[in-house]
N, C-alpha and C. Protein backbone atom coordinates (compact mmCIF):
# COMPACT_ATOMS: atom_id res chain seq x y z
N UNK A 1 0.83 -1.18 0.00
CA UNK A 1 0.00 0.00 0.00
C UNK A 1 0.88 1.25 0.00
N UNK A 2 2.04 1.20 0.85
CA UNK A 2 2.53 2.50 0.55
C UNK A 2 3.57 2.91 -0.23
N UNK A 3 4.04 1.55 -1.06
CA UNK A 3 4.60 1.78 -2.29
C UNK A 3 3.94 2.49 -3.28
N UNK A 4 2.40 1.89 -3.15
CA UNK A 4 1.81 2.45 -4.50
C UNK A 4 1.80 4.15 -4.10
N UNK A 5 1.34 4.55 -2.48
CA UNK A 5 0.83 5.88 -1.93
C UNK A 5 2.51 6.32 -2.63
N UNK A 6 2.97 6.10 -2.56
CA UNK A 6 4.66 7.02 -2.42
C UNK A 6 4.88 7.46 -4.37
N UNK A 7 4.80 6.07 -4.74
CA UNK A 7 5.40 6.01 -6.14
C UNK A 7 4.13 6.57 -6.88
N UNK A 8 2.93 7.21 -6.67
CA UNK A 8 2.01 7.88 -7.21
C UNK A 8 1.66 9.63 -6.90
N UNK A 9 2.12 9.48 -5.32
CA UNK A 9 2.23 11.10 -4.97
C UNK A 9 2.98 11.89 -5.35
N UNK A 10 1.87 12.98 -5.63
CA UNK A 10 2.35 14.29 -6.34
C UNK A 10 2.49 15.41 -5.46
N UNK A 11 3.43 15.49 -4.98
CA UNK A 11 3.79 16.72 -4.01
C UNK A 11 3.74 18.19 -4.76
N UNK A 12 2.72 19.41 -4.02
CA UNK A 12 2.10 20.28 -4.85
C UNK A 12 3.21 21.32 -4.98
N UNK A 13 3.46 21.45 -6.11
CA UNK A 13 5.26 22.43 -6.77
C UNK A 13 4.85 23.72 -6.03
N UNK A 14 3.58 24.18 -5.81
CA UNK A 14 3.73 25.56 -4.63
C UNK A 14 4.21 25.24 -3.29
N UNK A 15 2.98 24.33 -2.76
CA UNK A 15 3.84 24.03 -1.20
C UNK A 15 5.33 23.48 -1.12
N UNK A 16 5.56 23.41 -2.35
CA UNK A 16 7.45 22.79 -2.09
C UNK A 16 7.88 23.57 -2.71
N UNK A 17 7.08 24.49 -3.24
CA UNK A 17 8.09 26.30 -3.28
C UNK A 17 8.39 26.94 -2.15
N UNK A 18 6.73 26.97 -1.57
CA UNK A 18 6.43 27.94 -0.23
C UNK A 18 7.54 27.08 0.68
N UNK A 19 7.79 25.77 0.75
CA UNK A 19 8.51 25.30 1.94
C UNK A 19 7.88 24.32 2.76
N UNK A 20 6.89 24.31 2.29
CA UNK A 20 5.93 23.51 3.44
C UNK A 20 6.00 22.32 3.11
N UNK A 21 5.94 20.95 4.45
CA UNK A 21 5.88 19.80 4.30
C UNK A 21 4.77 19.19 6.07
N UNK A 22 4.81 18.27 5.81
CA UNK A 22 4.31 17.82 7.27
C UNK A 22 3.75 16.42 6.87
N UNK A 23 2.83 16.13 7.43
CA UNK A 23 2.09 14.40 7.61
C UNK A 23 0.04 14.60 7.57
N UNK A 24 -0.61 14.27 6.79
CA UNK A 24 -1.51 14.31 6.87
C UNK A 24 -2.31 12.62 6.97
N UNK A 25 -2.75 12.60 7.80
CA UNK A 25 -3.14 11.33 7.79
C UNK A 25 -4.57 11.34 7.88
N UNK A 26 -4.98 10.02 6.64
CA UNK A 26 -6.26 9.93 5.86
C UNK A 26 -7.06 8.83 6.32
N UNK A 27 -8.01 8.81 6.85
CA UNK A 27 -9.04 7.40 7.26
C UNK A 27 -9.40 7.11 6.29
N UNK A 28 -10.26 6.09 6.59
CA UNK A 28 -10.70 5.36 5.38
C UNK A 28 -10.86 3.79 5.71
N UNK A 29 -11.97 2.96 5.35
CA UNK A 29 -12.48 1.97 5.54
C UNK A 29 -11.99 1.30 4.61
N UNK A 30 -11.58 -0.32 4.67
CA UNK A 30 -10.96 -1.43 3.59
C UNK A 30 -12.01 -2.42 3.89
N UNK A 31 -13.35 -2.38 2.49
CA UNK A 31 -14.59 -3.29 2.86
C UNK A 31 -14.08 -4.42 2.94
N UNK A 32 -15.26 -5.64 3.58
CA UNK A 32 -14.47 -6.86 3.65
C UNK A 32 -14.70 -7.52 1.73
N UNK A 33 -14.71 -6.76 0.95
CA UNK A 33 -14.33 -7.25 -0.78
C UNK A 33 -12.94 -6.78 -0.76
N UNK A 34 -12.79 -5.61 -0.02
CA UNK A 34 -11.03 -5.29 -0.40
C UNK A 34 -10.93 -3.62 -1.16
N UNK A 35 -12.14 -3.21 -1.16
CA UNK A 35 -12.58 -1.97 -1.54
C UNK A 35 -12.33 -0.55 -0.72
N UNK A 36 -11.52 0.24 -0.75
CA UNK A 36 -11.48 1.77 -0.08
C UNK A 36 -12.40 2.26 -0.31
N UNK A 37 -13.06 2.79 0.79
CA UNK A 37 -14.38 3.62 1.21
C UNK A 37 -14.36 4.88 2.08
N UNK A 38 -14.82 5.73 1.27
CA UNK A 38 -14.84 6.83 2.57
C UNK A 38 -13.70 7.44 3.05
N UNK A 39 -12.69 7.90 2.01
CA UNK A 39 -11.51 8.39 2.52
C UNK A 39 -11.63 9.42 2.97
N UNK A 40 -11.20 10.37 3.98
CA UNK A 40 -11.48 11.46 4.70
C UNK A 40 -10.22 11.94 5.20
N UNK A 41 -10.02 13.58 5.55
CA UNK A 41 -8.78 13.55 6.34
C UNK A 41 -8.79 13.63 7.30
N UNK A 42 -8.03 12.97 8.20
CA UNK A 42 -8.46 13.24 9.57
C UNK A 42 -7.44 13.98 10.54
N UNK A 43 -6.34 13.93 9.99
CA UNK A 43 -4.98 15.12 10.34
C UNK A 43 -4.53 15.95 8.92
N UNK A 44 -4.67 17.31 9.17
CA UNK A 44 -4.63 18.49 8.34
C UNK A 44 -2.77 18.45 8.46
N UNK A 45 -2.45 18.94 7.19
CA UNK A 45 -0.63 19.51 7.51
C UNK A 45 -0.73 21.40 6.27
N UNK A 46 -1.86 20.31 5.73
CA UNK A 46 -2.21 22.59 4.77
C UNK A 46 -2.93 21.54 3.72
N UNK A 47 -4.12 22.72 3.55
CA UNK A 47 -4.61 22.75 2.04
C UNK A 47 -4.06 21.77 0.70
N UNK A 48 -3.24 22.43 0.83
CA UNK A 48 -2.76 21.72 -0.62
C UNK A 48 -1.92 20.30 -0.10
N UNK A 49 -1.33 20.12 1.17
CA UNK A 49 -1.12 18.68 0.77
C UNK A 49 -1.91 17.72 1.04
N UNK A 50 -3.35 18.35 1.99
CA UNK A 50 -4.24 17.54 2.08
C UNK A 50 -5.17 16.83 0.46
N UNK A 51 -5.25 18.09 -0.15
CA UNK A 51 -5.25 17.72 -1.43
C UNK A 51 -4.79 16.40 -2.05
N UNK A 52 -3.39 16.64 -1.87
CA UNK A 52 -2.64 15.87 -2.89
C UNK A 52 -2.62 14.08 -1.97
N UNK A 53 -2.17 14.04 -0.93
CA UNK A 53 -3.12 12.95 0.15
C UNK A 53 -4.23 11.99 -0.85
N UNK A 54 -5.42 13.08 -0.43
CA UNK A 54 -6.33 12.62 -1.12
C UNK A 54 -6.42 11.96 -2.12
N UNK A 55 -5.94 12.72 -3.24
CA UNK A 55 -6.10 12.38 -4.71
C UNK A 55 -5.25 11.02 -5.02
N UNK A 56 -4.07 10.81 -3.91
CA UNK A 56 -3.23 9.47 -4.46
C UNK A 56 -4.40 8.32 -3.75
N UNK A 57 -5.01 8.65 -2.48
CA UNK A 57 -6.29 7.29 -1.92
C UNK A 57 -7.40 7.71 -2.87
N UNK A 58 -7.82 8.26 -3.70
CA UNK A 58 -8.94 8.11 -4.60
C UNK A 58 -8.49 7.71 -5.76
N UNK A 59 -6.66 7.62 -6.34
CA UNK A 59 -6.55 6.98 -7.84
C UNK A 59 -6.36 5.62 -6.97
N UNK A 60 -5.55 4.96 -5.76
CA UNK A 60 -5.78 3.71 -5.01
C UNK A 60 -7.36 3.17 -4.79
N UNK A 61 -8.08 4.05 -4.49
CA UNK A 61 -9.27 3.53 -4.44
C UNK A 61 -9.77 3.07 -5.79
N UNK A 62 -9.67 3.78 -6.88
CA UNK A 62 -10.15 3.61 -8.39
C UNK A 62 -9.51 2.26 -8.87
N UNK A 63 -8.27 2.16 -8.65
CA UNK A 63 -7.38 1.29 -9.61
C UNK A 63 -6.95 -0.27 -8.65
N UNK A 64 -7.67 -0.17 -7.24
CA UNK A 64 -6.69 -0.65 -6.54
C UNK A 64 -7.40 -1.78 -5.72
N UNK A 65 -7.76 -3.43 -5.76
CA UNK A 65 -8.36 -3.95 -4.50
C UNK A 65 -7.35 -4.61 -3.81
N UNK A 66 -7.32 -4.49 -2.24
CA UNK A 66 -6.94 -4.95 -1.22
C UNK A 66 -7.58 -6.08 -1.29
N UNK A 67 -6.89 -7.31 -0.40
CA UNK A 67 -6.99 -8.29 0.83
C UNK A 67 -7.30 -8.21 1.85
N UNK A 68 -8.80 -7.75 2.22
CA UNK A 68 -9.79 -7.80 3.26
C UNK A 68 -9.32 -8.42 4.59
N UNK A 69 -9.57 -7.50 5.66
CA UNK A 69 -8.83 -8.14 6.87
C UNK A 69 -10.14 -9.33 6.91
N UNK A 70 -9.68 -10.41 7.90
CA UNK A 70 -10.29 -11.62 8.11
C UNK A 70 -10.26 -12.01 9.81
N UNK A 71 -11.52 -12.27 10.10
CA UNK A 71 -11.98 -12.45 11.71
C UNK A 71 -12.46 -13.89 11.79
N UNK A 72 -11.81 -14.83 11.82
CA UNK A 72 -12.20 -16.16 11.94
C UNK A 72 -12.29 -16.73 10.79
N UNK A 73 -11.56 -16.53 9.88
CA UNK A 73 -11.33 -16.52 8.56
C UNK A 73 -12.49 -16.31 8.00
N UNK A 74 -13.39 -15.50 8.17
CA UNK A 74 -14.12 -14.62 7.65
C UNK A 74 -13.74 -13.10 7.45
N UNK A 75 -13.83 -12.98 6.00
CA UNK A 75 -13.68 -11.34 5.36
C UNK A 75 -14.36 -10.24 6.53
N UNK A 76 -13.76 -9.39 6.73
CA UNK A 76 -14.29 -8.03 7.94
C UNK A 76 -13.72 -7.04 7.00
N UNK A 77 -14.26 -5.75 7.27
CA UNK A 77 -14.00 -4.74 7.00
C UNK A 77 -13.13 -3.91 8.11
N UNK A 78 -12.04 -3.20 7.89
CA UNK A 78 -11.04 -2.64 8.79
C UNK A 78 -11.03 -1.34 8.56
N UNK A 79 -11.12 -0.25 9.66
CA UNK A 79 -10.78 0.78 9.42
C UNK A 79 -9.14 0.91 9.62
N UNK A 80 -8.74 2.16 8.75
CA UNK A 80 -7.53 2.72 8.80
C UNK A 80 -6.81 4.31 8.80
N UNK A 81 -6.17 4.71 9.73
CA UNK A 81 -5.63 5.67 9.46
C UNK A 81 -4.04 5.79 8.85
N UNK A 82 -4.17 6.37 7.88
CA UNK A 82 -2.82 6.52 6.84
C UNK A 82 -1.92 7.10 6.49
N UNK A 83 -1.00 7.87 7.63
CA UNK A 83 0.07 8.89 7.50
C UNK A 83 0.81 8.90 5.91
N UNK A 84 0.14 10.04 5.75
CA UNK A 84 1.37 10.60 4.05
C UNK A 84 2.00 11.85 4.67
N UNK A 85 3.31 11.40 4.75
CA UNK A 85 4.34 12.83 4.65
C UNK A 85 4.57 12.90 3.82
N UNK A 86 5.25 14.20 3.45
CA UNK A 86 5.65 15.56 2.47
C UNK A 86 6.64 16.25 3.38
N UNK A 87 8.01 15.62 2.25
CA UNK A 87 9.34 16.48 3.42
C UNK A 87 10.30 16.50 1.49
């Protein structure tokens, strides 16, 4: 997962003009099919890299199914929170 988050993020050419970096970390539900749901941010670092956050868990969500966590070897759905830094 965070190969794909890393090798797809687009760090925004203003905030890495302006200087700015930090960690925004994104929730988001992994249905028990293996599906991202509901990505949200739930730690701010600015505008624009919350942005850019986003947009790499919505092309993962589009392009991307997970391996459903499993509770008695039954498929469950897992929530997650997802630190993306920008340094």
């Amino acid at each position: 997962m965070l190969q794909f988050v890393y090798s797809n993020l687009k760090y925004p050419a203003e905030a890495k003009r302006q200087g700015i970096s930090g960690i925004v970390v994104i929730a988001f539900t992994l249905d028990k099919e293996g599906f991202i749901l509901d990505p949200e941010v739930k730690r701010s670092a600015n505008p624009m890299l919350d942005e850019a956050a986003l947009e790499v868990i919505e092309k993962m969500q589009a392009e991307m199914q997970w391996i459903p966590g499993s509770q008695q070897g039954k498929p469950v759905a897992v929530k997650f929170n997802l630190p993306i830094r920008f340094y």
